[in-house]
C-alpha atoms as a PDB file:
ATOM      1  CA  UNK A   1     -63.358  43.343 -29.959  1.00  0.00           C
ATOM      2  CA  UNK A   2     -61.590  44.554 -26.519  1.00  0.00           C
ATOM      3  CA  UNK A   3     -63.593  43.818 -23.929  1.00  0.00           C
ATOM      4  CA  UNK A   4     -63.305  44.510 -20.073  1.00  0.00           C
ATOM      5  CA  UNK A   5     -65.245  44.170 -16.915  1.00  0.00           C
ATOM      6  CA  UNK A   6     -67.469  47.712 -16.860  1.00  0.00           C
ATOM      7  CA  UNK A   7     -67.483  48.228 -13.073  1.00  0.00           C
ATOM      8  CA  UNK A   8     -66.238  50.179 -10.073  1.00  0.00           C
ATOM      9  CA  UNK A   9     -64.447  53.758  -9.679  1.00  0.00           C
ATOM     10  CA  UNK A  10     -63.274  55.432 -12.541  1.00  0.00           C
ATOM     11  CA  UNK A  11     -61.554  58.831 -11.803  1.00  0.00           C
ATOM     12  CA  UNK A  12     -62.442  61.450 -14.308  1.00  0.00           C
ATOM     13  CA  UNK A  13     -58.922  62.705 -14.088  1.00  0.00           C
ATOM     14  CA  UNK A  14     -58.169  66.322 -13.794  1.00  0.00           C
ATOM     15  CA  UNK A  15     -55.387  67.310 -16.285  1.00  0.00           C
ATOM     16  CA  UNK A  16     -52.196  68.447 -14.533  1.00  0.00           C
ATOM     17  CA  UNK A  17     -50.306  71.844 -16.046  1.00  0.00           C
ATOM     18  CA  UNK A  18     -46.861  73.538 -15.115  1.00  0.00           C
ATOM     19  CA  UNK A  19     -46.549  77.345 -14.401  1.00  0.00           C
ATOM     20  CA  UNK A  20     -45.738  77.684 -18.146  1.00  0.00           C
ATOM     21  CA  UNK A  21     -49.006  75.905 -19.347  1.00  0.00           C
ATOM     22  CA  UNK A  22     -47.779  72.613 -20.566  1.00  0.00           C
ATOM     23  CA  UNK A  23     -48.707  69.114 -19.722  1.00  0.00           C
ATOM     24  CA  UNK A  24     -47.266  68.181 -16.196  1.00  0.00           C
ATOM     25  CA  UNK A  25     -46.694  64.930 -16.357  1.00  0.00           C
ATOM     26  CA  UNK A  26     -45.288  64.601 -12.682  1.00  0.00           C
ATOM     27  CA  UNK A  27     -47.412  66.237 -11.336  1.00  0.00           C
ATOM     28  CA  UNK A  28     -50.219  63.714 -12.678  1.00  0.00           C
ATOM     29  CA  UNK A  29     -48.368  60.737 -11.703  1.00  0.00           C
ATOM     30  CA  UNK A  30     -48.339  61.536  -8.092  1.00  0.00           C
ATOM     31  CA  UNK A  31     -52.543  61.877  -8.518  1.00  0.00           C
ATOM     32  CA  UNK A  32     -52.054  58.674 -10.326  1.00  0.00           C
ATOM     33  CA  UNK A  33     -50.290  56.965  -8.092  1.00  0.00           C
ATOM     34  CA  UNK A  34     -52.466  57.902  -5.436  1.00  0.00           C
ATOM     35  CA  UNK A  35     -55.708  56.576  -7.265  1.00  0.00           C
ATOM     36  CA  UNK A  36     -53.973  53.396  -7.585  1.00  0.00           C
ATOM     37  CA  UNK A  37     -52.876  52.996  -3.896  1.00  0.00           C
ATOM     38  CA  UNK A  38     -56.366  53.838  -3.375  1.00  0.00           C
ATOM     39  CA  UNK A  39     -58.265  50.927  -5.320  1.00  0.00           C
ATOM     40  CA  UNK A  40     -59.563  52.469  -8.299  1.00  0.00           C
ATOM     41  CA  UNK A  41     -60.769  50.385 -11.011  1.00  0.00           C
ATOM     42  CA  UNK A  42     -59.769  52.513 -14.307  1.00  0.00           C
ATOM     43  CA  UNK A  43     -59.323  56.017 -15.923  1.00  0.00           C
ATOM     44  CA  UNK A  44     -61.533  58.362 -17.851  1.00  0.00           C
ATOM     45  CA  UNK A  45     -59.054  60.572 -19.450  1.00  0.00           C
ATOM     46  CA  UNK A  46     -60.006  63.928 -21.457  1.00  0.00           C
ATOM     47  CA  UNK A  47     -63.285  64.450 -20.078  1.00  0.00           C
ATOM     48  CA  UNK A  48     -64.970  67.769 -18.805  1.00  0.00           C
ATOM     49  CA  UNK A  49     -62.892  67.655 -15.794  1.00  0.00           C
ATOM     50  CA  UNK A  50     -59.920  66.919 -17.406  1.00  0.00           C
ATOM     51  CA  UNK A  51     -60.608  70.067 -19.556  1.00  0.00           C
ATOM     52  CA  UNK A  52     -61.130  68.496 -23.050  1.00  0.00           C
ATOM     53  CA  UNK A  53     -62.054  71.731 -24.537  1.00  0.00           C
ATOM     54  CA  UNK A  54     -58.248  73.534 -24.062  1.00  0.00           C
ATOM     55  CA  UNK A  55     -56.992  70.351 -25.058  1.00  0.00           C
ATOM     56  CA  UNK A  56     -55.440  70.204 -28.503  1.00  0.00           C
ATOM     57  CA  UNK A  57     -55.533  66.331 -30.156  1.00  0.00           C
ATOM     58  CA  UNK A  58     -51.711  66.342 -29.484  1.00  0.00           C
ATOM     59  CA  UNK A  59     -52.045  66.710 -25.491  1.00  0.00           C
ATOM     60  CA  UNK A  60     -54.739  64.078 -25.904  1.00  0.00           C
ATOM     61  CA  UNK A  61     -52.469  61.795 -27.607  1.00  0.00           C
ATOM     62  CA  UNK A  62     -49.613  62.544 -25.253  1.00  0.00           C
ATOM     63  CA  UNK A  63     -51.503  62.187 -22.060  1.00  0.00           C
ATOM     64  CA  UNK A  64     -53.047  58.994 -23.073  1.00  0.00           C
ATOM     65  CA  UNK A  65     -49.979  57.311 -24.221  1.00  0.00           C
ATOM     66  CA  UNK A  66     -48.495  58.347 -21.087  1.00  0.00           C
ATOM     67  CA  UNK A  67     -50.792  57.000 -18.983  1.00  0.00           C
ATOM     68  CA  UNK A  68     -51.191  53.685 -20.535  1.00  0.00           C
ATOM     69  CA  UNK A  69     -47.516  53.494 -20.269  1.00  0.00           C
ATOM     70  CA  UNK A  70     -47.564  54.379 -16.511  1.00  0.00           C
ATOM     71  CA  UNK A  71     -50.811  51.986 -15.203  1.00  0.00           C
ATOM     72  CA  UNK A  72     -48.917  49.048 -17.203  1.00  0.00           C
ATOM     73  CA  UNK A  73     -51.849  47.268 -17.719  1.00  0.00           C
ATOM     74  CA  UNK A  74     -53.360  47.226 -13.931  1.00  0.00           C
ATOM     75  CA  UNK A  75     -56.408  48.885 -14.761  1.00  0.00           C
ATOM     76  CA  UNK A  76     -57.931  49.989 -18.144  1.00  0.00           C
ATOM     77  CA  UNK A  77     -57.420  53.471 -19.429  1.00  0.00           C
ATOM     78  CA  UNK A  78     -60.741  55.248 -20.833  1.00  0.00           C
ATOM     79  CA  UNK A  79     -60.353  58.188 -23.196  1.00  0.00           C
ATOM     80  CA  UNK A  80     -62.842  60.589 -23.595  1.00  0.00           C
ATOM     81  CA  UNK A  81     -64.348  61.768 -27.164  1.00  0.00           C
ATOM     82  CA  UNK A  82     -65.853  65.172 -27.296  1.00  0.00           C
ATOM     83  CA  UNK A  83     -65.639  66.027 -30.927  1.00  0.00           C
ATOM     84  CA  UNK A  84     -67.637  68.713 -33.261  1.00  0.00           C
ATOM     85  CA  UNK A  85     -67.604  66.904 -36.485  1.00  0.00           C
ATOM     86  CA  UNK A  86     -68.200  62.839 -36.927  1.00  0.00           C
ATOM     87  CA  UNK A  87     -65.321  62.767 -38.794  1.00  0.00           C
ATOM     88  CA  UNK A  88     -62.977  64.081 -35.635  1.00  0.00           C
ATOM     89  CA  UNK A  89     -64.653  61.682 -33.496  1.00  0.00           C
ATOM     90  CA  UNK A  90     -64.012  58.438 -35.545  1.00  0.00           C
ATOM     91  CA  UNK A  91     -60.472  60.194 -36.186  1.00  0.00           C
ATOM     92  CA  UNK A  92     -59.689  60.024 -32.070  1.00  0.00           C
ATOM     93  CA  UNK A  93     -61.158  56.698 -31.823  1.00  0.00           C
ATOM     94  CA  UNK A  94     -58.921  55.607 -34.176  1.00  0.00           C
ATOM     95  CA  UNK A  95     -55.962  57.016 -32.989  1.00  0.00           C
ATOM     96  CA  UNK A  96     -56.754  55.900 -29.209  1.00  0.00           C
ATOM     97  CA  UNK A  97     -56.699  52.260 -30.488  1.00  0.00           C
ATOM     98  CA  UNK A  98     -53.604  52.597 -32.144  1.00  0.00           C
ATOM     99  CA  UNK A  99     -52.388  54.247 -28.792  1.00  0.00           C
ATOM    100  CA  UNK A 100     -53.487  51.627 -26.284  1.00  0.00           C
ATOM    101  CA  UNK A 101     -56.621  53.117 -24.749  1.00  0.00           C
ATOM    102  CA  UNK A 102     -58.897  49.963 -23.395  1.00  0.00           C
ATOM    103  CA  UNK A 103     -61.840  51.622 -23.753  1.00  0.00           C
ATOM    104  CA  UNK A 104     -63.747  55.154 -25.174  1.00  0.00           C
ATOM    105  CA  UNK A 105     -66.236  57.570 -23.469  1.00  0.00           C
ATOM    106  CA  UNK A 106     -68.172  59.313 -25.855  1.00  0.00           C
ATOM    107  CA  UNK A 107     -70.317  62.732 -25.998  1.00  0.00           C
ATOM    108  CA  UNK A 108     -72.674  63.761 -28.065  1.00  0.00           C
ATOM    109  CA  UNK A 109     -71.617  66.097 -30.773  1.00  0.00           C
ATOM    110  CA  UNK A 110     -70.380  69.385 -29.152  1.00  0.00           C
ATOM    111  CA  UNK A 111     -71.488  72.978 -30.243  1.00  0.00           C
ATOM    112  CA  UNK A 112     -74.308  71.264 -32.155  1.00  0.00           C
ATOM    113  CA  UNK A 113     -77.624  70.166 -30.395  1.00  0.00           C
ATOM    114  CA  UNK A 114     -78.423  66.803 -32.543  1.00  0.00           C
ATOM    115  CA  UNK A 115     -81.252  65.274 -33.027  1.00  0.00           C
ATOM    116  CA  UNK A 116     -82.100  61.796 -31.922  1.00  0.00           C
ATOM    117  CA  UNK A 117     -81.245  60.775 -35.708  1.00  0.00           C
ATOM    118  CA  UNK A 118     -78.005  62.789 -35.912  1.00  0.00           C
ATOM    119  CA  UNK A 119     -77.289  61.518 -32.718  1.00  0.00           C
ATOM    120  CA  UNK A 120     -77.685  58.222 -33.282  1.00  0.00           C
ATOM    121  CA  UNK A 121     -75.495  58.375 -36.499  1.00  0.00           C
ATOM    122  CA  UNK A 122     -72.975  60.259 -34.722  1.00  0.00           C
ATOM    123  CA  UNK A 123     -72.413  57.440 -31.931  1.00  0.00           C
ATOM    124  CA  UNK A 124     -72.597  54.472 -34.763  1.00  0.00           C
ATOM    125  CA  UNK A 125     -69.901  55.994 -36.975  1.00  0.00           C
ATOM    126  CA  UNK A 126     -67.808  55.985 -33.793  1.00  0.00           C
ATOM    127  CA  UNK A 127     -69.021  52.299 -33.046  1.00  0.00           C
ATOM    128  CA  UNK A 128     -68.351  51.161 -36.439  1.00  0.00           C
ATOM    129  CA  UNK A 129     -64.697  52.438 -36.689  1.00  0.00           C
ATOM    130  CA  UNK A 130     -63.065  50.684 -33.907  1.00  0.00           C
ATOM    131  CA  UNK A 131     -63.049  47.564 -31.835  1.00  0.00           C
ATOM    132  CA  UNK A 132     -62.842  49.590 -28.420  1.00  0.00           C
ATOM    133  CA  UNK A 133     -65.323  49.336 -26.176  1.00  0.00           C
ATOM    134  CA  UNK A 134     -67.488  52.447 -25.245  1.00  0.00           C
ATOM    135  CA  UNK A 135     -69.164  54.022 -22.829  1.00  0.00           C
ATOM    136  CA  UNK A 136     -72.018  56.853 -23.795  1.00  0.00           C
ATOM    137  CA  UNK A 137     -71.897  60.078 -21.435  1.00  0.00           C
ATOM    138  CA  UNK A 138     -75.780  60.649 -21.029  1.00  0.00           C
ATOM    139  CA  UNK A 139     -75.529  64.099 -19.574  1.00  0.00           C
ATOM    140  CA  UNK A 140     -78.630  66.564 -21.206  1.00  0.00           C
ATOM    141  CA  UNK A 141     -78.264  68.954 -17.823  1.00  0.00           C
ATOM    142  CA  UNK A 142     -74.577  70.187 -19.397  1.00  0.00           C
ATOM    143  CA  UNK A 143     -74.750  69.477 -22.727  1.00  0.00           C
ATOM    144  CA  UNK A 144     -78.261  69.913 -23.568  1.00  0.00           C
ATOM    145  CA  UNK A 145     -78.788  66.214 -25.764  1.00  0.00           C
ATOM    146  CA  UNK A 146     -80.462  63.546 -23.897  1.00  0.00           C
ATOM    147  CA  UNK A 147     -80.155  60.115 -24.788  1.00  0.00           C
ATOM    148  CA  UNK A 148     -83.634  58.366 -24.217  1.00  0.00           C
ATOM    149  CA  UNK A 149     -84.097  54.875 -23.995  1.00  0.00           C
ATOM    150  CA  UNK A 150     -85.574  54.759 -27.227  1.00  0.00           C
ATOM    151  CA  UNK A 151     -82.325  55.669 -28.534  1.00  0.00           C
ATOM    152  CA  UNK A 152     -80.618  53.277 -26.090  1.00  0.00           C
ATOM    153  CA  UNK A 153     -82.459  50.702 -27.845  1.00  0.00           C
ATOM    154  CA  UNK A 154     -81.039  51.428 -30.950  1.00  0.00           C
ATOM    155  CA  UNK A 155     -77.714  51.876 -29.919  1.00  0.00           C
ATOM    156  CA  UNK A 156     -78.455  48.242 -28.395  1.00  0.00           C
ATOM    157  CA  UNK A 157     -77.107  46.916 -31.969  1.00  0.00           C
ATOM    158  CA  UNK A 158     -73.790  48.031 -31.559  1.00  0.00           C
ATOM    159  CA  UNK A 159     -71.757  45.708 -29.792  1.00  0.00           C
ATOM    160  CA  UNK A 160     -69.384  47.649 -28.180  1.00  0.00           C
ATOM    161  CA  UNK A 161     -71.384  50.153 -26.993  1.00  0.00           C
ATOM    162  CA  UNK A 162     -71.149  48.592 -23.891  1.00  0.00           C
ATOM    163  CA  UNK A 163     -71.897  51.166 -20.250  1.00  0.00           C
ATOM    164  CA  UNK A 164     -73.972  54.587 -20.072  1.00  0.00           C
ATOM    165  CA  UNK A 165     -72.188  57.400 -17.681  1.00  0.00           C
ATOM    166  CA  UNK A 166     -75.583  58.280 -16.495  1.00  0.00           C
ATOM    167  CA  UNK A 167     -75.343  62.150 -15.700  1.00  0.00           C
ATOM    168  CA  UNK A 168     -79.234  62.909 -16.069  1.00  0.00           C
ATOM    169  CA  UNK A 169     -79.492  63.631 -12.187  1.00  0.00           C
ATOM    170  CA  UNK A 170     -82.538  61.620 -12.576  1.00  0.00           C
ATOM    171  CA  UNK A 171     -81.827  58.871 -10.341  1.00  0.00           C
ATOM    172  CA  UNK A 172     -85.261  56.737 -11.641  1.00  0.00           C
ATOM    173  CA  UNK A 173     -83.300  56.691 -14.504  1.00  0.00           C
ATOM    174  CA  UNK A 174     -81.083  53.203 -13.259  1.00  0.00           C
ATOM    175  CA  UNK A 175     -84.227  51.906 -12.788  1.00  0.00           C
ATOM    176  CA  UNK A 176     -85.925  52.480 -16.564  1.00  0.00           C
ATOM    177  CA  UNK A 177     -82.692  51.141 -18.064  1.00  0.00           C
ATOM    178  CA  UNK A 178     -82.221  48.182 -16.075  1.00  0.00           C
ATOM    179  CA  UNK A 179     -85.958  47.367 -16.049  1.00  0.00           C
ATOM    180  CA  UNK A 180     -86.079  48.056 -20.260  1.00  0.00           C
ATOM    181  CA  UNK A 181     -82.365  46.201 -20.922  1.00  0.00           C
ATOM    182  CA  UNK A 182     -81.638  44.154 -18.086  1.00  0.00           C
ATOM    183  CA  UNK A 183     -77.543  43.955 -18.175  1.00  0.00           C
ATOM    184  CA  UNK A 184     -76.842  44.955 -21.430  1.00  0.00           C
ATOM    185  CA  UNK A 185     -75.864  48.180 -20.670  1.00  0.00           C
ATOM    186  CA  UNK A 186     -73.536  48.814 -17.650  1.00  0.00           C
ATOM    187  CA  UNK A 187     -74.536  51.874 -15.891  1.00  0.00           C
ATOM    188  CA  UNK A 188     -71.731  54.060 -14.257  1.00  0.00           C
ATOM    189  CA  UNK A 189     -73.078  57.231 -11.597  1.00  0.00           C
ATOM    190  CA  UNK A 190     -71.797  60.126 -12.997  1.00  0.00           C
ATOM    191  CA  UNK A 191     -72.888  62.953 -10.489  1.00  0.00           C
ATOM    192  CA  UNK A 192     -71.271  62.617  -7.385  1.00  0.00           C
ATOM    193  CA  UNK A 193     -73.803  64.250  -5.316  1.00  0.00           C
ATOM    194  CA  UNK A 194     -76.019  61.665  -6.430  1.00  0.00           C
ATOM    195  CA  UNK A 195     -73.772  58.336  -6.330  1.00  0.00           C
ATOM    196  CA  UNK A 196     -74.121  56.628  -3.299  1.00  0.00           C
ATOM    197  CA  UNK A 197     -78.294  56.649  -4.210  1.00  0.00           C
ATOM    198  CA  UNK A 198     -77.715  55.414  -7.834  1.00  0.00           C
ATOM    199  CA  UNK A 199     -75.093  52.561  -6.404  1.00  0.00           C
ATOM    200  CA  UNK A 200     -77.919  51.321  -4.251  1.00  0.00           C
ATOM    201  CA  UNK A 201     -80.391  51.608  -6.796  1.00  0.00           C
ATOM    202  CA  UNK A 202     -78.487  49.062  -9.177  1.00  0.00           C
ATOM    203  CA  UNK A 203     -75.673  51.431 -10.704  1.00  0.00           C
ATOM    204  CA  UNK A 204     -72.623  49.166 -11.463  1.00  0.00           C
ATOM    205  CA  UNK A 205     -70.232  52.055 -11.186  1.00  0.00           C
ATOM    206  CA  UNK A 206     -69.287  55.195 -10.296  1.00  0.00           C
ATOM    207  CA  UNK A 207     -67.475  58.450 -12.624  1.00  0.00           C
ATOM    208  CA  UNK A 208     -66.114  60.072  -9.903  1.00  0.00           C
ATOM    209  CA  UNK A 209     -64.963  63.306  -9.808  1.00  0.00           C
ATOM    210  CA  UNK A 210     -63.357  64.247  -6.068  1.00  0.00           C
ATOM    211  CA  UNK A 211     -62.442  61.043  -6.049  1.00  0.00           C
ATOM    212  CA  UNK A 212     -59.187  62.783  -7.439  1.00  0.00           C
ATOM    213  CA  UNK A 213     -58.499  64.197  -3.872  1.00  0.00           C
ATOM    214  CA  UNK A 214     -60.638  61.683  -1.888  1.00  0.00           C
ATOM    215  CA  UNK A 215     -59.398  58.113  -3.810  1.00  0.00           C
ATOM    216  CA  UNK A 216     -59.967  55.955  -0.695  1.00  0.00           C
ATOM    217  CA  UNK A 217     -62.779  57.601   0.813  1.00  0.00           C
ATOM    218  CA  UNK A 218     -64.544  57.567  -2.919  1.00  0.00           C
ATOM    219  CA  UNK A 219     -63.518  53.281  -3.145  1.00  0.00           C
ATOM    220  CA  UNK A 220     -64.780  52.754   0.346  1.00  0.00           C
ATOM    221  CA  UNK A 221     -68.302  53.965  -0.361  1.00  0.00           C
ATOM    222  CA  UNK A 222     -68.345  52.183  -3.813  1.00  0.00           C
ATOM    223  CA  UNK A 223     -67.303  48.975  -1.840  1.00  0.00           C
ATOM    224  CA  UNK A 224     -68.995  49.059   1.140  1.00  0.00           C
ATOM    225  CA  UNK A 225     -72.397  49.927  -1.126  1.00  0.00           C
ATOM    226  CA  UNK A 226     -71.449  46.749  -3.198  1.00  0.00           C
ATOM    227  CA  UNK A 227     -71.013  44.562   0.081  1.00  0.00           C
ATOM    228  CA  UNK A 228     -74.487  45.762   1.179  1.00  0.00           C
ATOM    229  CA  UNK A 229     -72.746  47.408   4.482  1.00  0.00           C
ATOM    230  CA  UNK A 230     -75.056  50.216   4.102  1.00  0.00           C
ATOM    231  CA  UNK A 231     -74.617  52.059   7.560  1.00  0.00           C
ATOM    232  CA  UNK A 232     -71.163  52.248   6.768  1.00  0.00           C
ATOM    233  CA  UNK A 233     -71.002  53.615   3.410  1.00  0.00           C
ATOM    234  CA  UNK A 234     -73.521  56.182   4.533  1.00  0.00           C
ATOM    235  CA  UNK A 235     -71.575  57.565   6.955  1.00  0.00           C
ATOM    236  CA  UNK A 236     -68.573  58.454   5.136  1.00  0.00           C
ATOM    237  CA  UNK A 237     -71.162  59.469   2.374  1.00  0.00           C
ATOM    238  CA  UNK A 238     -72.846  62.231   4.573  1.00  0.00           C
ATOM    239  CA  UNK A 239     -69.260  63.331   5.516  1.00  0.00           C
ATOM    240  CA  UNK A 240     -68.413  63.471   1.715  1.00  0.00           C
ATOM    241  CA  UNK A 241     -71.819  65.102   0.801  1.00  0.00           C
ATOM    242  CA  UNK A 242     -70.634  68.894   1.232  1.00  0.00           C
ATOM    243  CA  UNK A 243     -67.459  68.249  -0.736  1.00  0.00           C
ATOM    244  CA  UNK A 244     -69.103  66.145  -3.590  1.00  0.00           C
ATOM    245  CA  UNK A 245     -71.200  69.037  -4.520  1.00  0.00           C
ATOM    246  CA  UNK A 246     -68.401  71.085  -5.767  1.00  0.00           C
ATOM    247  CA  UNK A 247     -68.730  68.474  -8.253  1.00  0.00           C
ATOM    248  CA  UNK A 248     -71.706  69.584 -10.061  1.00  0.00           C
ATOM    249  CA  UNK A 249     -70.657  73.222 -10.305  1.00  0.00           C
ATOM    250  CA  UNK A 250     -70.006  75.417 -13.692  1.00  0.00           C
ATOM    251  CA  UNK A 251     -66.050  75.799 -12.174  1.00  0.00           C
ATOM    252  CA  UNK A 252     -65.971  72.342 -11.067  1.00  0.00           C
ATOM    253  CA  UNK A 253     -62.241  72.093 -12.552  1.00  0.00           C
ATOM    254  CA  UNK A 254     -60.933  74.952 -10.186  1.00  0.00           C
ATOM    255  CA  UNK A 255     -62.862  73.279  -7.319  1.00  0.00           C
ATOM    256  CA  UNK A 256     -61.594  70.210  -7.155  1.00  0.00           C
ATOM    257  CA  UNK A 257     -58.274  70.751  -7.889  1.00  0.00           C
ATOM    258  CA  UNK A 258     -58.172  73.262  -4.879  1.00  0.00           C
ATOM    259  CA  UNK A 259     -59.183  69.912  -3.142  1.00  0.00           C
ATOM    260  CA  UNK A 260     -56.363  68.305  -5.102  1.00  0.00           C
ATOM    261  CA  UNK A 261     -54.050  70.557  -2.945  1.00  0.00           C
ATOM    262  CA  UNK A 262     -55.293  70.398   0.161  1.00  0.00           C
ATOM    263  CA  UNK A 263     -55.283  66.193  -0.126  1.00  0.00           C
ATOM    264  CA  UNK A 264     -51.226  66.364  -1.610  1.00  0.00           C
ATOM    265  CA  UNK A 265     -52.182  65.168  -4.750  1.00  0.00           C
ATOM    266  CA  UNK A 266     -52.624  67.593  -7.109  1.00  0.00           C
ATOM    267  CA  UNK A 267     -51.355  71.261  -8.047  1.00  0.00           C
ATOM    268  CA  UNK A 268     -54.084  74.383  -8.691  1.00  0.00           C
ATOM    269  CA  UNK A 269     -53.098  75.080 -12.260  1.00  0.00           C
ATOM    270  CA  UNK A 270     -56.195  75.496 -14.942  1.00  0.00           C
ATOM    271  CA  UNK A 271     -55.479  76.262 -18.976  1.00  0.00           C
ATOM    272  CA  UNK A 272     -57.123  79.977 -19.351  1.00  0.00           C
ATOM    273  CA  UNK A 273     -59.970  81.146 -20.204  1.00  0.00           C
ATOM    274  CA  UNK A 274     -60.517  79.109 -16.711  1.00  0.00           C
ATOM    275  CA  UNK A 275     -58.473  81.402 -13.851  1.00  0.00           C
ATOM    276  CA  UNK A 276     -57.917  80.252 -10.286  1.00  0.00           C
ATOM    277  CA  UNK A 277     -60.700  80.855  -7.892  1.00  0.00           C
ATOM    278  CA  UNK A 278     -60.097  84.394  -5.596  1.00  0.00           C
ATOM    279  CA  UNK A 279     -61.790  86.161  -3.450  1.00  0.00           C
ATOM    280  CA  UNK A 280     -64.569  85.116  -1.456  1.00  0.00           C
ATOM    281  CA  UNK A 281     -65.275  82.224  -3.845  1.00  0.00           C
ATOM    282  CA  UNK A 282     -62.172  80.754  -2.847  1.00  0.00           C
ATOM    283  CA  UNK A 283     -62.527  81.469   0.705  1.00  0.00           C
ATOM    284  CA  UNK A 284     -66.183  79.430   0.880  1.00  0.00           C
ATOM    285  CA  UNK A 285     -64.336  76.338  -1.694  1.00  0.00           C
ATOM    286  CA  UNK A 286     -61.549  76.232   0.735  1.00  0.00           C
ATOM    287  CA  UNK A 287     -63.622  76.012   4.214  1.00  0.00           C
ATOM    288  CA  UNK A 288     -65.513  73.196   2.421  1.00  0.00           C
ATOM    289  CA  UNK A 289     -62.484  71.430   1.814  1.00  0.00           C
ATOM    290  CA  UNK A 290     -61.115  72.502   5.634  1.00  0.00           C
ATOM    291  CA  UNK A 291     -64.184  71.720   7.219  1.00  0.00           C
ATOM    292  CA  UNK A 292     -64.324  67.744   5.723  1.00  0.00           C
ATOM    293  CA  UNK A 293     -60.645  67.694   6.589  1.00  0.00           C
ATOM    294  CA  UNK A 294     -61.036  68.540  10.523  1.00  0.00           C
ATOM    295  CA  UNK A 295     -63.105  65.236  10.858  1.00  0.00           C
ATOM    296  CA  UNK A 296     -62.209  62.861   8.005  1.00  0.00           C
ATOM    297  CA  UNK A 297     -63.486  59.618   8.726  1.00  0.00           C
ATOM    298  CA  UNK A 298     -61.773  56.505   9.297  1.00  0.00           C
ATOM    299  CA  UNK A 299     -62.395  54.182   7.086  1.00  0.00           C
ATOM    300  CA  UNK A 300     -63.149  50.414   7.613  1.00  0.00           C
ATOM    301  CA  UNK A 301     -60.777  48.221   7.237  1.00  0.00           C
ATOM    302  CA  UNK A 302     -60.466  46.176   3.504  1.00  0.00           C
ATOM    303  CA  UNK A 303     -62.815  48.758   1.982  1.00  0.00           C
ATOM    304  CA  UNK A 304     -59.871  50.683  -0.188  1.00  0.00           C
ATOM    305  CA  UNK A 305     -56.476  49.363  -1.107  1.00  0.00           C
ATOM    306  CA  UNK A 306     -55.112  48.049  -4.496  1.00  0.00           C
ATOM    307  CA  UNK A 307     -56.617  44.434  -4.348  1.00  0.00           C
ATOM    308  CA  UNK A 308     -59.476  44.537  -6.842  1.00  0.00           C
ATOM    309  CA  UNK A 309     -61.595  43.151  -4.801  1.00  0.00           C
ATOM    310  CA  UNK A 310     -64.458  44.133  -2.700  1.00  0.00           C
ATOM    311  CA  UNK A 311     -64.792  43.870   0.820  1.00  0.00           C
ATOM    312  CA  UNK A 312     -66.489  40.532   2.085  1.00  0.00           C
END
């Protein structure tokens, strides 16, 4: 079995597209690039920011063997599974081990609210068919399946099962799973909004989602949380606050990829039925963006940078 050490910033990547609607793969290396300069600790690939759903399985492929070619190894590359059949699912995973992904993030079924049974079958045939470590996307607010901790427990057999992207915006929720399993799950923030809270409540990690135009700012909060500097994190936290709540909205993509442009690292282009933001919609996303730029902080020294390590 792959292994890897679950922790840190993982960008949930946006997916980059020219004016003609293909894959832009230079485009994504400059946001790449960036995320590495930054500090990050790995890549989600595919997920709901990355627009999975206008994906076809051949962009998947593409961008994943891309980026594994392009990190080289630094950091692990994640790919996300959000699949309507069991047999599509175990399919991907397949085809991401044969690719070089170091690691899987998995959804419940899509379209179709499972059960706790069906759900639990769903993740194990996934489990069972490849050696790549995973990490479950717990996120019943979007997608309307919850995984309890009785589940958990279950899933608890499976090896590889390994982290829990914990998106329930319940932030107790760290708690219950560290007080019922201890360790054996690693638990990753997924709501920015709500990060800097989970990190101090235990959370080993952090799905990020403006950390795509914010890299170092997002690092230097994990970090300095990690490092117990508290003050310090929270003050570039209550700066962040205004932008990380684009995060949890229905056109998240087009949000933060309008931040993408105003950081340098990124380009506005979404697959349809997604269209860029107009109107006044645009005009309040954009003086959110503005305002955090007038008075971005600056941030302590060691606390973002490509050494792996956190500050002392």
């Amino acid at each position: 079995m792959i292994t890897f050490d679950w922790k840190g910033v993982l960008p949930a990547v946006t997916t980059k597209f020219t004016d003609n609607d293909e894959l832009d793969f230079e485009a994504f290396d400059v946001n790449l690039k960036a995320q590495l300069e930054a500090g990050v600790d790995g890549f989600i690939l595919g997920g709901s920011l990355g627009e999975a759903s206008v994906l076809d399985e051949q962009e998947k492929y593409d961008l994943l063997a891309h980026t594994v070619a392009f990190v080289e190894g630094k950091v692990p590359v994640i790919l996300n599974i959000a699949e309507q059949t069991t047999k599509a699912a175990v399919r991907c995973a397949q085809k991401a081990f044969e690719l070089g992904a170091s690691g899987l993030m998995l959804l419940p079924p899509m379209r179709y609210k499972s059960d706790a049974r069906e759900t639990i079958a769903y993740f194990a045939a996934v489990a069972e068919s490849t050696p790549l470590p995973i990490m479950i996307y717990n996120n019943p607010v979007d997608y309307k399946v919850e995984v309890t901790l009785d589940m958990f427990e279950q899933l608890a057999a499976y090896s590889n099962i390994q982290a829990v992207k914990e998106s329930t915006r319940d932030i107790s929720n760290v708690t219950r799973m560290i007080n019922r399993f201890g360790n054996r799950f690693k638990i990753f923030t997924g709501v920015d909004p709500l990060a800097m809270e989970s990190l101090v409540m235990g959370a080993d990690g952090w799905v990020a989602g403006l950390v795509d135009a914010f890299p170092k700012e997002t690092v230097a909060i994990y970090r300095l949380v990690k490092a117990k500097r508290y003050d310090e994190a929270l003050a570039i936290y209550r700066w962040f606050l205004p932008v990380l709540e684009l995060d949890i909205h229905p056109k998240l993509v087009q949000y933060i990829k309008l931040a993408e442009v105003a950081t340098g690292i990124g380009t506005e282009n979404v697959r349809a039925p997604r269209l860029a933001l107009v109107g006044e919609e645009r005009t309040y996303v954009q003086k959110v963006i503005d305002d955090a730029l007038a008075v971005r902080p600056e941030l302590p020294v060691g606390s973002w940078g490509k050494v792996a390590e956190e500050v002392a």
